[in-house]
C-alpha atoms as a PDB file:
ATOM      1  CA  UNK A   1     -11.420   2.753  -0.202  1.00  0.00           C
ATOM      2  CA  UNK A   2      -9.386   0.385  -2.073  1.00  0.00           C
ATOM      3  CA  UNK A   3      -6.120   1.398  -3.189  1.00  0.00           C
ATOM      4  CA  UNK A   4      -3.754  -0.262  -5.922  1.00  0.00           C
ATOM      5  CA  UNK A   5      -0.407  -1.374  -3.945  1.00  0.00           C
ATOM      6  CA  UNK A   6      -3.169  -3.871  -2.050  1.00  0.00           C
ATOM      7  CA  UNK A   7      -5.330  -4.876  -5.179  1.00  0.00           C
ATOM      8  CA  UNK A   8      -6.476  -8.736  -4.584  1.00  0.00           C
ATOM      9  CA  UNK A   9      -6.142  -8.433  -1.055  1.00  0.00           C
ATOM     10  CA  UNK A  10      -8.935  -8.845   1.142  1.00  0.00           C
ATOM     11  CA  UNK A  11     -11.199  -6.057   2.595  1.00  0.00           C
ATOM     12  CA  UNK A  12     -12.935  -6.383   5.532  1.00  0.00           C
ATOM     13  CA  UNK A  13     -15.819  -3.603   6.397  1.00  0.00           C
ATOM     14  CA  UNK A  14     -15.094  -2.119   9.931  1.00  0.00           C
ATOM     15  CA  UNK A  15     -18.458   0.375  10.831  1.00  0.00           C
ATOM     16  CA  UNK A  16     -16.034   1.798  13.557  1.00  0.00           C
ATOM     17  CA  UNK A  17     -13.738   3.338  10.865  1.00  0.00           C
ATOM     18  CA  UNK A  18     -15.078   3.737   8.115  1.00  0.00           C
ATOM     19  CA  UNK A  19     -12.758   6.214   7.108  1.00  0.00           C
ATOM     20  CA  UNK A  20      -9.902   3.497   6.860  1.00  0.00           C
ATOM     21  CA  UNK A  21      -9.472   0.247   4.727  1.00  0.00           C
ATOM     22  CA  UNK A  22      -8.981  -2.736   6.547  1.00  0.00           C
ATOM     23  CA  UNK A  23      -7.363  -5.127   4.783  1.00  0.00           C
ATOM     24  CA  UNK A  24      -6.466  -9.006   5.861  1.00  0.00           C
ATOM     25  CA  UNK A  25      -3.904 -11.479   4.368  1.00  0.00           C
ATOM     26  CA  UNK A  26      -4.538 -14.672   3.175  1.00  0.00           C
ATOM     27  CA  UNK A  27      -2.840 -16.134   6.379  1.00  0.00           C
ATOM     28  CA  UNK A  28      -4.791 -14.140   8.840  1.00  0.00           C
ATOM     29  CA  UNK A  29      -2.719 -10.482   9.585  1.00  0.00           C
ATOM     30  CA  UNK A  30      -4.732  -7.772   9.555  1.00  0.00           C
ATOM     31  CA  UNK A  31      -4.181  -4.344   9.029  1.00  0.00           C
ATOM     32  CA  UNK A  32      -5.207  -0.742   8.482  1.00  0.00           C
ATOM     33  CA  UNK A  33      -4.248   1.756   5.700  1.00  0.00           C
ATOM     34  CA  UNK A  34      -5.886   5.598   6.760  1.00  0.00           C
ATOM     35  CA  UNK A  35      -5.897   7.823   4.212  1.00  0.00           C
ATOM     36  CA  UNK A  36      -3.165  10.397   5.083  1.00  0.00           C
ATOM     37  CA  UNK A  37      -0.602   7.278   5.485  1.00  0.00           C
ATOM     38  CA  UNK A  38      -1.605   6.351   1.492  1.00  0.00           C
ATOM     39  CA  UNK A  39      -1.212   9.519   0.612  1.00  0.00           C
ATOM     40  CA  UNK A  40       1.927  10.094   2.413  1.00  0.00           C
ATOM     41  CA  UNK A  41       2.831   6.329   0.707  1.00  0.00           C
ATOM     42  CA  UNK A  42       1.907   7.798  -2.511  1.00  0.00           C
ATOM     43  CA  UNK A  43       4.477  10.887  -2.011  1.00  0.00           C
ATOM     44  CA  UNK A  44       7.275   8.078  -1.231  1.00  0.00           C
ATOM     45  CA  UNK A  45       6.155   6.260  -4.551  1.00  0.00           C
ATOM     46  CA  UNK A  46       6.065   9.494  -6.784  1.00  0.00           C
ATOM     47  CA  UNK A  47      10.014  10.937  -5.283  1.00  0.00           C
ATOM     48  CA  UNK A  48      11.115   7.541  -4.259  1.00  0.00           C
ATOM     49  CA  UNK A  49       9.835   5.444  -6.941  1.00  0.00           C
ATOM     50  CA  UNK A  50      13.128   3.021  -7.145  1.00  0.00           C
ATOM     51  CA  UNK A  51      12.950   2.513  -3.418  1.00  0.00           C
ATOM     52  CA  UNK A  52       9.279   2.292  -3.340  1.00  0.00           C
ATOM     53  CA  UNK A  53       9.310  -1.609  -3.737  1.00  0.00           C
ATOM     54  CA  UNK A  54      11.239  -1.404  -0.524  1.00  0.00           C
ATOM     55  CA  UNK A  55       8.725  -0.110   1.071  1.00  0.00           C
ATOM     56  CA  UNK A  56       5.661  -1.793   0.242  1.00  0.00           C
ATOM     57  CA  UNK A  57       8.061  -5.233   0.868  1.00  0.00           C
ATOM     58  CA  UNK A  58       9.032  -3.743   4.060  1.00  0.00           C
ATOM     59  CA  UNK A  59       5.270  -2.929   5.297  1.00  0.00           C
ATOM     60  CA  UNK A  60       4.157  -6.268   4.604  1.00  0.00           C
ATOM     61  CA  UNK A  61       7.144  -7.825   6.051  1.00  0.00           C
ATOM     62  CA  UNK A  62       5.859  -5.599   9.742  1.00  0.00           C
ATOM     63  CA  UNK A  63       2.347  -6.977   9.131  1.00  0.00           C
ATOM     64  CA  UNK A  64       3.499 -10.431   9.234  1.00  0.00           C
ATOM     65  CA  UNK A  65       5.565  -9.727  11.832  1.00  0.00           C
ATOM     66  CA  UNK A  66       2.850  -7.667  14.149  1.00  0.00           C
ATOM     67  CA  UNK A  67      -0.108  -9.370  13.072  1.00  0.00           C
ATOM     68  CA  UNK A  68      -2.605  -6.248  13.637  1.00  0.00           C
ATOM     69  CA  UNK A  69      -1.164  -2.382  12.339  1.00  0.00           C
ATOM     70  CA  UNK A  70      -2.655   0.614  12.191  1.00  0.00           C
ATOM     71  CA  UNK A  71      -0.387   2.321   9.261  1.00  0.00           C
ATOM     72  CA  UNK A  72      -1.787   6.159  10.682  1.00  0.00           C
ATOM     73  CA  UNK A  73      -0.075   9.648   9.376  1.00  0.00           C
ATOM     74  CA  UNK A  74       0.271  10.441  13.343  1.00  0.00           C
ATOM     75  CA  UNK A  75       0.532   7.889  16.431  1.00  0.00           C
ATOM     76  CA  UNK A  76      -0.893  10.460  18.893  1.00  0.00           C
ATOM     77  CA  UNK A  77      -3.324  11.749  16.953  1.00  0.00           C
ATOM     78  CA  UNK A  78      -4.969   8.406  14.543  1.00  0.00           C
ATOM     79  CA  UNK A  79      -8.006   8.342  12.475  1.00  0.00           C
ATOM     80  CA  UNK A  80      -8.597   4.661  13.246  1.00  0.00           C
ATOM     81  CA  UNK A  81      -9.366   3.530  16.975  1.00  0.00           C
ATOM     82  CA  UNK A  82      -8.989  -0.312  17.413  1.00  0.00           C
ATOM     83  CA  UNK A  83      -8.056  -2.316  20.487  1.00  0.00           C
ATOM     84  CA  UNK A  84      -4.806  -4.822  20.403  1.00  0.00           C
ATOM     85  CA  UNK A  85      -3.116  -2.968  16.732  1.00  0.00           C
ATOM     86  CA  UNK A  86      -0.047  -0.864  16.939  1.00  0.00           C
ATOM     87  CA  UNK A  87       0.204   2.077  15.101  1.00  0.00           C
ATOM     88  CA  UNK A  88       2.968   2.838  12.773  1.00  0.00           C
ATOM     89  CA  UNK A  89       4.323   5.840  10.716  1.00  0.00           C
ATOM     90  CA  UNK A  90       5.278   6.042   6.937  1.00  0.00           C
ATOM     91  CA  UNK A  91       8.646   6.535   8.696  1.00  0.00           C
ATOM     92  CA  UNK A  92       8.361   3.581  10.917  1.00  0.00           C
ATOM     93  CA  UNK A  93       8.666   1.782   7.761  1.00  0.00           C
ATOM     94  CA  UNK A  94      11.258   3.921   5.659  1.00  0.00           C
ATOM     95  CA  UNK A  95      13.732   5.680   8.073  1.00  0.00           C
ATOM     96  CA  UNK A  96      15.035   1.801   9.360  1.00  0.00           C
ATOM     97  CA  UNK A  97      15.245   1.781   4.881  1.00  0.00           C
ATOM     98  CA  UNK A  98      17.679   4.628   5.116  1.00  0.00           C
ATOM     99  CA  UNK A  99      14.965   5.846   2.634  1.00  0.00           C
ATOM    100  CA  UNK A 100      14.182   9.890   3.174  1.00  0.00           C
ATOM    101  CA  UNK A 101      12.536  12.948   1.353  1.00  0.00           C
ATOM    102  CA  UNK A 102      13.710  16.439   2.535  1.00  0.00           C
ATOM    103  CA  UNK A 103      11.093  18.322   3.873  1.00  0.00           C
ATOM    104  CA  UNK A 104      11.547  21.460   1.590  1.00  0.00           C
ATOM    105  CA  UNK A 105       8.192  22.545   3.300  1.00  0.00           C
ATOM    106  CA  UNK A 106       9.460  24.176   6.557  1.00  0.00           C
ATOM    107  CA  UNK A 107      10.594  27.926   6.750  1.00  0.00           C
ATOM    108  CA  UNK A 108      13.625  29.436   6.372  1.00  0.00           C
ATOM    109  CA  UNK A 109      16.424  29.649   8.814  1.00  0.00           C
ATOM    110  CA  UNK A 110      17.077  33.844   7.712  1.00  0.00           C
ATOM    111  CA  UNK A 111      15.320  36.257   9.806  1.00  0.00           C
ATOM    112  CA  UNK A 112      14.354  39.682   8.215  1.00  0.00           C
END
């Protein structure tokens, strides 16, 4: 899948993970978006939006830095399997941002 925030970018097929986008830079990084990190990217971009050019900077900044990423909604648990990446959180990239959303999701702290 191709997604918008890596438009012009270029895609390499992986059969191993077809699940995830591989993507490459024009000097050689490579990395991996799997579709719960874009979508959790995507939450950051609709309740973050004036931080969310942070964030795509930042990402791109760890590519360059790490040379092979696997951007996966859970370390221990990953979509993609590939020898030699690391593996990296939406909040690998946006707690070092001081950039959070409250987790309104999680149950309440009153017992009956």
């Amino acid at each position: 899948m191709k997604y918008e925030e890596f438009e012009g970018l270029k895609v390499i097929e992986d059969k191993e993970n077809p699940f995830s986008t591989l993507y490459e830079l024009d000097s050689g990084e490579r990395f991996y978006i799997e579709p719960a990190f874009y979508t959790q990217l995507i939450g950051f971009k609709e309740l973050r939006k004036e931080s969310f050019p942070a964030i795509i900077q930042e990402l791109f900044r760890l590519v360059r830095k790490n040379k092979h990423i696997v951007f996966t909604a859970s370390y221990e648990y990953p979509q993609t399997v590939v020898d030699g990446y690391i593996y990296l959180e939406i909040t690998d990239i946006t707690d070092p941002l001081n950039i959070y959303v409250e987790d309104k999701s999680r149950g309440s702290d009153y017992g009956d």
